[in-house]
C-alpha atoms as a PDB file:
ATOM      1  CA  UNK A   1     -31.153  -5.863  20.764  1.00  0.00           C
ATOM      2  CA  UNK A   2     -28.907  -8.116  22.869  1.00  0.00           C
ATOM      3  CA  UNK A   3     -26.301  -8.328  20.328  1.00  0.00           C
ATOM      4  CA  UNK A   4     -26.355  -4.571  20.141  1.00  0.00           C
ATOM      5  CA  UNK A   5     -25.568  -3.970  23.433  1.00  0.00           C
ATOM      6  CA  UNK A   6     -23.344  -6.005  23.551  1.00  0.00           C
ATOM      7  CA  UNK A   7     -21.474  -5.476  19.898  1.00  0.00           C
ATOM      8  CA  UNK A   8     -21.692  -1.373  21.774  1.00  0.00           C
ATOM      9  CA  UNK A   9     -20.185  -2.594  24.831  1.00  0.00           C
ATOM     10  CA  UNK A  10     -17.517  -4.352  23.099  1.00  0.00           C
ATOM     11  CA  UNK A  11     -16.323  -1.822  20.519  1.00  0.00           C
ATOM     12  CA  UNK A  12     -17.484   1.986  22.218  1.00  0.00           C
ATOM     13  CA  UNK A  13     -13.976   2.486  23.871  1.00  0.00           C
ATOM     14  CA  UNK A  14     -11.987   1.131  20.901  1.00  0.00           C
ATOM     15  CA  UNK A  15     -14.075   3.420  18.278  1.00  0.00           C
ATOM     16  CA  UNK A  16     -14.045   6.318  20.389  1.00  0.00           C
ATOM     17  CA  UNK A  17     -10.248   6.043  21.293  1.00  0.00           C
ATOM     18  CA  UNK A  18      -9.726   5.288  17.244  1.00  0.00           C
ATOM     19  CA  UNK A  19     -11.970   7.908  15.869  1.00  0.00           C
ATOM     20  CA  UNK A  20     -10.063  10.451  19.124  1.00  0.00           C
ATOM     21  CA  UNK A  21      -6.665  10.080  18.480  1.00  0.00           C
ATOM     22  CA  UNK A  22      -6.763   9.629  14.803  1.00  0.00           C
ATOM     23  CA  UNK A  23      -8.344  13.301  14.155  1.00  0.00           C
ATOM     24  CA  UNK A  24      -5.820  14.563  16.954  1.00  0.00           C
ATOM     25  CA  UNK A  25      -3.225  13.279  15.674  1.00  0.00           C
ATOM     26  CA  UNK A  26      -4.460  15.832  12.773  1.00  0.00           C
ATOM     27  CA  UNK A  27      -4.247  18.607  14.151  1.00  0.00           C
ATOM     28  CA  UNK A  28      -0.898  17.509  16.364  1.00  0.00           C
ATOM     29  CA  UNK A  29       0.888  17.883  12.567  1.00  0.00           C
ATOM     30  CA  UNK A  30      -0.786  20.361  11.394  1.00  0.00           C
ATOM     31  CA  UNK A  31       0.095  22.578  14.434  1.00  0.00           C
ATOM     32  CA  UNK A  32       3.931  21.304  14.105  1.00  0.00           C
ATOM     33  CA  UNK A  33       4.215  21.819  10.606  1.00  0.00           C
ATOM     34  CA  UNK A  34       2.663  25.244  11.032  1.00  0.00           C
ATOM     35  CA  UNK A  35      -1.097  25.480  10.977  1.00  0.00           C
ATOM     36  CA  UNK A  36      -2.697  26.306  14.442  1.00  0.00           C
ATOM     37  CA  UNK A  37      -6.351  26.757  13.037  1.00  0.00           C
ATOM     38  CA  UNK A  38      -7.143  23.085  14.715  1.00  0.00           C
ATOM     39  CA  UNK A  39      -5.677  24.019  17.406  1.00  0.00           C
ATOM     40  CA  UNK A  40      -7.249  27.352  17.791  1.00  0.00           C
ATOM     41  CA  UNK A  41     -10.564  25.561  17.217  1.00  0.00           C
ATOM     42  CA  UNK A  42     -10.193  23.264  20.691  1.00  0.00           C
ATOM     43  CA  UNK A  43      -9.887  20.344  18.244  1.00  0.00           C
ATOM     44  CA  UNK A  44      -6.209  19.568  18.955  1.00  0.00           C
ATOM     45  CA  UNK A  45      -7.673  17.622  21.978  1.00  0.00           C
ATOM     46  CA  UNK A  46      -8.238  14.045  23.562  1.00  0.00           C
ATOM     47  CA  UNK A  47     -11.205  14.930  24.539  1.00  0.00           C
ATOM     48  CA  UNK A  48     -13.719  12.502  22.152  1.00  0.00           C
ATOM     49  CA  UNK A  49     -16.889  15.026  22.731  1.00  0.00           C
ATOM     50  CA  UNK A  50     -14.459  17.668  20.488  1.00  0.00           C
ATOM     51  CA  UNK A  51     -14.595  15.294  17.836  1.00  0.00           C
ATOM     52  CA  UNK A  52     -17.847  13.168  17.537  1.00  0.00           C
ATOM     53  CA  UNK A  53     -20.405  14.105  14.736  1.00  0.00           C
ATOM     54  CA  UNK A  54     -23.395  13.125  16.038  1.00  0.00           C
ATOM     55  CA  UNK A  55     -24.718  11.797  12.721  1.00  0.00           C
ATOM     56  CA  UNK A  56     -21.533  10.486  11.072  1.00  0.00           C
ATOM     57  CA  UNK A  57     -20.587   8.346  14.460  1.00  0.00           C
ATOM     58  CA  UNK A  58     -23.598   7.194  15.858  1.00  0.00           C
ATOM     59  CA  UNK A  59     -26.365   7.347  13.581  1.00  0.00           C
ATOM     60  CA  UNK A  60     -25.299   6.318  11.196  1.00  0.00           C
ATOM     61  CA  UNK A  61     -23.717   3.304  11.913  1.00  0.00           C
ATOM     62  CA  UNK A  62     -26.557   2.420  14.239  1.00  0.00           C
ATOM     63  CA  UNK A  63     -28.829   2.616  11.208  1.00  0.00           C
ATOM     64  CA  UNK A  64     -26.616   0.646   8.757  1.00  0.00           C
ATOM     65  CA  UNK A  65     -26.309  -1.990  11.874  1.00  0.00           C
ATOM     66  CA  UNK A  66     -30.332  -2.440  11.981  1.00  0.00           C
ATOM     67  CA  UNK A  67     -30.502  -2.280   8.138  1.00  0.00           C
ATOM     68  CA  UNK A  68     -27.818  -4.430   7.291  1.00  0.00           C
ATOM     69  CA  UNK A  69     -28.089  -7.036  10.334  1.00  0.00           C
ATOM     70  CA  UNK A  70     -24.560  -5.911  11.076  1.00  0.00           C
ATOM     71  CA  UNK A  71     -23.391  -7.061   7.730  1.00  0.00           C
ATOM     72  CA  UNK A  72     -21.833  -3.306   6.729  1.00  0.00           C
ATOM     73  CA  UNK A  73     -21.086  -0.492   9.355  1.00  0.00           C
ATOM     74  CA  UNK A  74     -19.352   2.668   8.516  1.00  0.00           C
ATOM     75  CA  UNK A  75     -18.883   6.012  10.495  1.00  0.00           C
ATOM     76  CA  UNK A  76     -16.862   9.130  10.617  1.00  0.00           C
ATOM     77  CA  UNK A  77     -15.899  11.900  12.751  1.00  0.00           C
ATOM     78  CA  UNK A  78     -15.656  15.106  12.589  1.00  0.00           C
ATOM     79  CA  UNK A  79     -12.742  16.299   9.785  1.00  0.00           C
ATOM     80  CA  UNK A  80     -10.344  18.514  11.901  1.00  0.00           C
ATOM     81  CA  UNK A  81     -10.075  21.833  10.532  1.00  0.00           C
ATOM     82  CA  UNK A  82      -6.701  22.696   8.544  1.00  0.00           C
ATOM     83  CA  UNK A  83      -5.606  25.205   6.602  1.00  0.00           C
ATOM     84  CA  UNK A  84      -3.083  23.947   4.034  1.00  0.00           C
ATOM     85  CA  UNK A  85      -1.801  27.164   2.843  1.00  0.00           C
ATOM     86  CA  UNK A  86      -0.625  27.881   6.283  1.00  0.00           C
ATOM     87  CA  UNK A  87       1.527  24.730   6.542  1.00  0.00           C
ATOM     88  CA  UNK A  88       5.163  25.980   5.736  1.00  0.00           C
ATOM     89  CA  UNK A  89       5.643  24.093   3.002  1.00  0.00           C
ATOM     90  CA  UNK A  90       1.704  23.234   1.792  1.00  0.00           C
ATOM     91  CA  UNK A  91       2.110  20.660  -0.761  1.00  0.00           C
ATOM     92  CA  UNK A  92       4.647  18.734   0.788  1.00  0.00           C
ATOM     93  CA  UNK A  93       3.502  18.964   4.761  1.00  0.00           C
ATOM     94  CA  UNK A  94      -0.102  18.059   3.681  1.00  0.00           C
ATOM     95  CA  UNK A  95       1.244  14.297   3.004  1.00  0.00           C
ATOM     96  CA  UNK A  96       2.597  14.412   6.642  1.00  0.00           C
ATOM     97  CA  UNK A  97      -0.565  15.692   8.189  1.00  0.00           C
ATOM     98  CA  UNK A  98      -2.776  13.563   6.084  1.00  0.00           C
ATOM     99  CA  UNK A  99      -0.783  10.580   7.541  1.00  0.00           C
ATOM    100  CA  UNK A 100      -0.063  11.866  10.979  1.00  0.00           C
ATOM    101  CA  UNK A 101      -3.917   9.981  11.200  1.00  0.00           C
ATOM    102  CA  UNK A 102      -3.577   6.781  10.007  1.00  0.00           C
ATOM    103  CA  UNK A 103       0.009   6.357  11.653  1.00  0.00           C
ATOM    104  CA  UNK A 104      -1.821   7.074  15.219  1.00  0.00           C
ATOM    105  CA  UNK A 105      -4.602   4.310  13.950  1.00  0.00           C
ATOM    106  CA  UNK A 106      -1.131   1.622  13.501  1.00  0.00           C
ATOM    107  CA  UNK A 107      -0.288   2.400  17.046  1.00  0.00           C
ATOM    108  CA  UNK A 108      -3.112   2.163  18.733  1.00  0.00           C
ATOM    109  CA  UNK A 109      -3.726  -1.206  17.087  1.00  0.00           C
ATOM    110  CA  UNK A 110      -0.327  -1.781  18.733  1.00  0.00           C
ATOM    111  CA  UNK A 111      -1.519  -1.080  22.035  1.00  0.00           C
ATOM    112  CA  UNK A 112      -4.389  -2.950  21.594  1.00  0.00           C
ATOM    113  CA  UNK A 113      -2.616  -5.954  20.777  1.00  0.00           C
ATOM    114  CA  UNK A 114      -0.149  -5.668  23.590  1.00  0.00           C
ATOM    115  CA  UNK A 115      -2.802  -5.298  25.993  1.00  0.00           C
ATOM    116  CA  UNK A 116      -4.238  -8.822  24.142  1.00  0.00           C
ATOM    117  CA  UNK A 117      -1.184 -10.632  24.788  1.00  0.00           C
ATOM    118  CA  UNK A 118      -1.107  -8.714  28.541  1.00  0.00           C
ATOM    119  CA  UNK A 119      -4.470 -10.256  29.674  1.00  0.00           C
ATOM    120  CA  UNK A 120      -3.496 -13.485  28.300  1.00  0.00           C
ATOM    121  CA  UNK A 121      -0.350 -13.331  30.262  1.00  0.00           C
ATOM    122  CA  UNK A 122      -1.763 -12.155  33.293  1.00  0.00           C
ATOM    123  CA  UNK A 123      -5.778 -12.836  33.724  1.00  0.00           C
ATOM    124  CA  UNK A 124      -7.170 -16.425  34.018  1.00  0.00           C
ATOM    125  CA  UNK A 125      -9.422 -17.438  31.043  1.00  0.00           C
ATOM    126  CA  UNK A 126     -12.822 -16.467  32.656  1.00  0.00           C
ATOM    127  CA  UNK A 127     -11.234 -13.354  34.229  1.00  0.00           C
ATOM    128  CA  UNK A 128     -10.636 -11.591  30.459  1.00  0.00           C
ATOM    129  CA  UNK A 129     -13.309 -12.543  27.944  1.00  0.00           C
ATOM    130  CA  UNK A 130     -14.636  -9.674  27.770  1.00  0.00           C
ATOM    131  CA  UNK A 131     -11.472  -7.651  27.763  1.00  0.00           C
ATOM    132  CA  UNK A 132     -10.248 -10.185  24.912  1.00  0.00           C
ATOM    133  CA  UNK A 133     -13.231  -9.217  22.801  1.00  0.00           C
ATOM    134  CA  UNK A 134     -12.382  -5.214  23.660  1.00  0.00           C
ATOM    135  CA  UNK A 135      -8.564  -6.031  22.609  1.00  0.00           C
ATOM    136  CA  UNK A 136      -9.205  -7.495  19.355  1.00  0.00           C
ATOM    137  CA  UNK A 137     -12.025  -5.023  18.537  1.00  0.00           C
ATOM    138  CA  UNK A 138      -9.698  -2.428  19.087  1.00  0.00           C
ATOM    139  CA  UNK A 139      -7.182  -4.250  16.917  1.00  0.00           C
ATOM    140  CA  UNK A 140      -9.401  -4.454  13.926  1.00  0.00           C
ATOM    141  CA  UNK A 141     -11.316  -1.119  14.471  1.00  0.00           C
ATOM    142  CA  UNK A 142      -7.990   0.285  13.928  1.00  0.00           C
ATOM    143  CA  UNK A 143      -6.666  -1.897  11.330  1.00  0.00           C
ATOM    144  CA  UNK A 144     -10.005  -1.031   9.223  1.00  0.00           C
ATOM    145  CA  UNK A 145      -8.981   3.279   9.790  1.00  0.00           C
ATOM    146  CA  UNK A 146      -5.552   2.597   9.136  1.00  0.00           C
ATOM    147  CA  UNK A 147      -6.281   0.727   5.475  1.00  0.00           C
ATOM    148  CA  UNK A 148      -9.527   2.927   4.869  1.00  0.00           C
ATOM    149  CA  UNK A 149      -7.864   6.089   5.367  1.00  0.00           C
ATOM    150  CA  UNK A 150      -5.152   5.339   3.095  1.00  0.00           C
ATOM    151  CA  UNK A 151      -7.421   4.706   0.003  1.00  0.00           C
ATOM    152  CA  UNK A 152      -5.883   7.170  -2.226  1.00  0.00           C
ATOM    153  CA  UNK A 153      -9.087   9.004  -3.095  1.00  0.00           C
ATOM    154  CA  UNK A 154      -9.628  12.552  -1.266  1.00  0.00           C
ATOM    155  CA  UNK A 155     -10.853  13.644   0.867  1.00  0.00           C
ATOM    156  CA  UNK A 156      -9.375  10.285   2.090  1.00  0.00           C
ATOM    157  CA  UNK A 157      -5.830  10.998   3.724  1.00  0.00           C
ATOM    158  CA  UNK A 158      -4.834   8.439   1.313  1.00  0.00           C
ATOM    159  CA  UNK A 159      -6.027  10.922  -1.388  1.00  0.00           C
ATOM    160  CA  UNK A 160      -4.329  13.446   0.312  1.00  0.00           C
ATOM    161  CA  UNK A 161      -1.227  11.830   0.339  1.00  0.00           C
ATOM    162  CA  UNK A 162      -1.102  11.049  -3.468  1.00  0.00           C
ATOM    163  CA  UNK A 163      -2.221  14.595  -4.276  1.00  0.00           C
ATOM    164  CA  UNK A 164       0.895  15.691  -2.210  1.00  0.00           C
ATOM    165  CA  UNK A 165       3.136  13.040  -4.326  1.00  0.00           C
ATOM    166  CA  UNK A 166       2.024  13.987  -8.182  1.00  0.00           C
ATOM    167  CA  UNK A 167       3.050  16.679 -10.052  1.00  0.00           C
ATOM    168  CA  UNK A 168       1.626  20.244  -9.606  1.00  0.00           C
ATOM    169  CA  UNK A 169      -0.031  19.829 -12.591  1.00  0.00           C
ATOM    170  CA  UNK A 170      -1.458  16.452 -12.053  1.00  0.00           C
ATOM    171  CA  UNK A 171      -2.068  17.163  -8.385  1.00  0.00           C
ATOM    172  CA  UNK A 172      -4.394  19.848  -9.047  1.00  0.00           C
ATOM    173  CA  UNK A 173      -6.496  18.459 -11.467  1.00  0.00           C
ATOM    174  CA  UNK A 174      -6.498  15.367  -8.989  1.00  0.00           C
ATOM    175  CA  UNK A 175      -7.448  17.261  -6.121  1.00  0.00           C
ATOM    176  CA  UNK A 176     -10.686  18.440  -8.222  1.00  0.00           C
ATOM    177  CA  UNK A 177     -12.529  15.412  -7.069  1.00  0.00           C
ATOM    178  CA  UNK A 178     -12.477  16.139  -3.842  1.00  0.00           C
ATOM    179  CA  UNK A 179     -16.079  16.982  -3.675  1.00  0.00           C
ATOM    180  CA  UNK A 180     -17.460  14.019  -5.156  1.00  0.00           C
ATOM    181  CA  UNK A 181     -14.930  11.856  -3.478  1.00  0.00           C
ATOM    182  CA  UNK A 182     -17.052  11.006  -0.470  1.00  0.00           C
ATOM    183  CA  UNK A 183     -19.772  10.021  -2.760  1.00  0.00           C
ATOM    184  CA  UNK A 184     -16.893   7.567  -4.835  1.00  0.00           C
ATOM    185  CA  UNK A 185     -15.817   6.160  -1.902  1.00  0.00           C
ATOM    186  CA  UNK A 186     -19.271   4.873  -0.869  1.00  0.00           C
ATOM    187  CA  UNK A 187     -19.939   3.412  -4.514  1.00  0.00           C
ATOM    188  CA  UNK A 188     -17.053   1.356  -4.120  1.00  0.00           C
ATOM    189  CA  UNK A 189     -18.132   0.375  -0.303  1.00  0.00           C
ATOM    190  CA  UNK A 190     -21.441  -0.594  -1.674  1.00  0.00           C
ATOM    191  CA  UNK A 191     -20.075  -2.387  -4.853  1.00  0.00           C
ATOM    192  CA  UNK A 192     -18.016  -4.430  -2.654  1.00  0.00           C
ATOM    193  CA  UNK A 193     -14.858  -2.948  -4.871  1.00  0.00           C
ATOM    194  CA  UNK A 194     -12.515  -1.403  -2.128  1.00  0.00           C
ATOM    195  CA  UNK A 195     -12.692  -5.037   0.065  1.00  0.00           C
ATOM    196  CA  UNK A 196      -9.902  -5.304  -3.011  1.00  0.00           C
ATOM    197  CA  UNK A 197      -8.400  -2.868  -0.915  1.00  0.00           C
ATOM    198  CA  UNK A 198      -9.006  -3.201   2.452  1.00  0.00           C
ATOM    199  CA  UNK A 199      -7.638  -6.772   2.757  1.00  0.00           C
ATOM    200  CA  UNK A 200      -4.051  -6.676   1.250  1.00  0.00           C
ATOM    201  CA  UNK A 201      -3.437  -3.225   3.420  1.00  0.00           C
ATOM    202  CA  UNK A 202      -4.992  -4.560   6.584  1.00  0.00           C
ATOM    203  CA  UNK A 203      -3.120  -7.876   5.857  1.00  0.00           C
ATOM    204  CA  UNK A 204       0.632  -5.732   5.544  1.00  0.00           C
ATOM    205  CA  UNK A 205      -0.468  -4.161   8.711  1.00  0.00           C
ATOM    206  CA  UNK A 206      -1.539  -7.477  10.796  1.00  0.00           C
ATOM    207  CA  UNK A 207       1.533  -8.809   9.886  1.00  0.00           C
ATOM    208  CA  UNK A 208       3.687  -5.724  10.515  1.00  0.00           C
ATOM    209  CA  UNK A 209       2.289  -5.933  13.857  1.00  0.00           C
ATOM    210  CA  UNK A 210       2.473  -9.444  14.489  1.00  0.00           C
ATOM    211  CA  UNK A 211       6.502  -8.719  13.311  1.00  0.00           C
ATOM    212  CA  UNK A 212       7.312  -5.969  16.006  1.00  0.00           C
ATOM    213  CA  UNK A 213       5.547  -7.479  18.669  1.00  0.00           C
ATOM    214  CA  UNK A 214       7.277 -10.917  17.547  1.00  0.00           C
ATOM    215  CA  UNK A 215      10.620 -10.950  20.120  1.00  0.00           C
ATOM    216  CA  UNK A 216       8.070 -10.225  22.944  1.00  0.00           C
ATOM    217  CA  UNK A 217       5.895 -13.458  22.210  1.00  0.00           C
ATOM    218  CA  UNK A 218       9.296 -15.276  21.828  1.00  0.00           C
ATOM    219  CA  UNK A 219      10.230 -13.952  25.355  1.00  0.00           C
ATOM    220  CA  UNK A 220       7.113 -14.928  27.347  1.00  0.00           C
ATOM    221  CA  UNK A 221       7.166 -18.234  25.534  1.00  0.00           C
END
């Protein structure tokens, strides 16, 4: 129970910001490439209430936490709302709003890590522990949406994006698996099959990061 409360304490602002910005970042591109049903809905917001599924964010991952030992944990949020056939041009603005998400994931991992190297900077050792844990939870919680989201399987905004790239003939028939694709992605999960996945992506996008924030660390050493 300790290390519940304390694995919550560490990673509920990080998730919460993560799961937040990533769905509003949604409905952000879907509203500027010409689709205002998010917006219409109140889920073009900051607000993390608008978003949170009360089963897919905290039950769930509370139960796999207990069931597992924290082994496995997986969540989700509520899927903003968007009509495709509104966007101006559907096929190809549905690859920008599909990625509009995991681009806000990159940045916030971004932050996170700036704010890292910040309290390293600037707070004695015993002074930012905690915060430490916080930065680098936010750093992977967002390095795991960014390379998750982009598995190429919809309703995935990976899947999304690759349904936008084929060929309208290819595309459609692609887009068919849609429904079971939620039920595909967790075989994999449970198979162990996309960690195949998840490392190389979250790998090109630890060391993207580690690149841009690169002349700063050279600065402050």
């Amino acid at each position: 129970m300790n290390d519940l409360i304390q694995t919550v304490a560490v990673y509920a602002l990080p998730v919460l910001f993560a799961i937040t910005l990533h769905e509003a970042a949604h409905a952000y591109a879907a509203r500027y490439f010409g689709d205002s049903t998010a917006y219409m809905m109140g889920r073009m917001s900051l607000n993390p209430i608008k978003h949170v599924d009360p089963f897919g964010t905290i039950l769930i991952p509370i139960l796999l936490y207990f069931s597992t030992g924290g082994a496995f944990l997986f969540g989700y949020a509520k899927p903003v709302p968007i009509n495709f056939g509104q966007l101006r041009k559907p096929k190809r603005d549905m690859a920008w709003v599909a990625l509009a998400g995991p681009a806000a994931n990159f940045v916030m991992a971004l932050i996170w890590l700036l704010v890292l190297i910040g309290l390293k900077v600037f707070l004695q050792q015993g002074e930012q522990d905690f915060f430490v844990l916080m930065a680098r939870a936010g750093i992977l919680t967002n390095l795991v949406m960014f390379a998750f989201n982009l598995f190429p399987i919809p309703p995935l905004d990976g899947g999304r994006i690759l349904t936008s790239l084929l060929p309208n003939k290819y595309a459609y028939k692609f887009a068919q698996i849609e429904p079971y694709g939620f039920f595909i992605v967790m075989a994999l999960v449970l198979l162990k099959v996309l960690y195949f996945w998840m490392t190389p992506v979250m790998t090109i996008a630890s060391s993207a990061l580690q690149l841009i924030v690169s002349p700063l660390l050279f600065l402050l050493n």
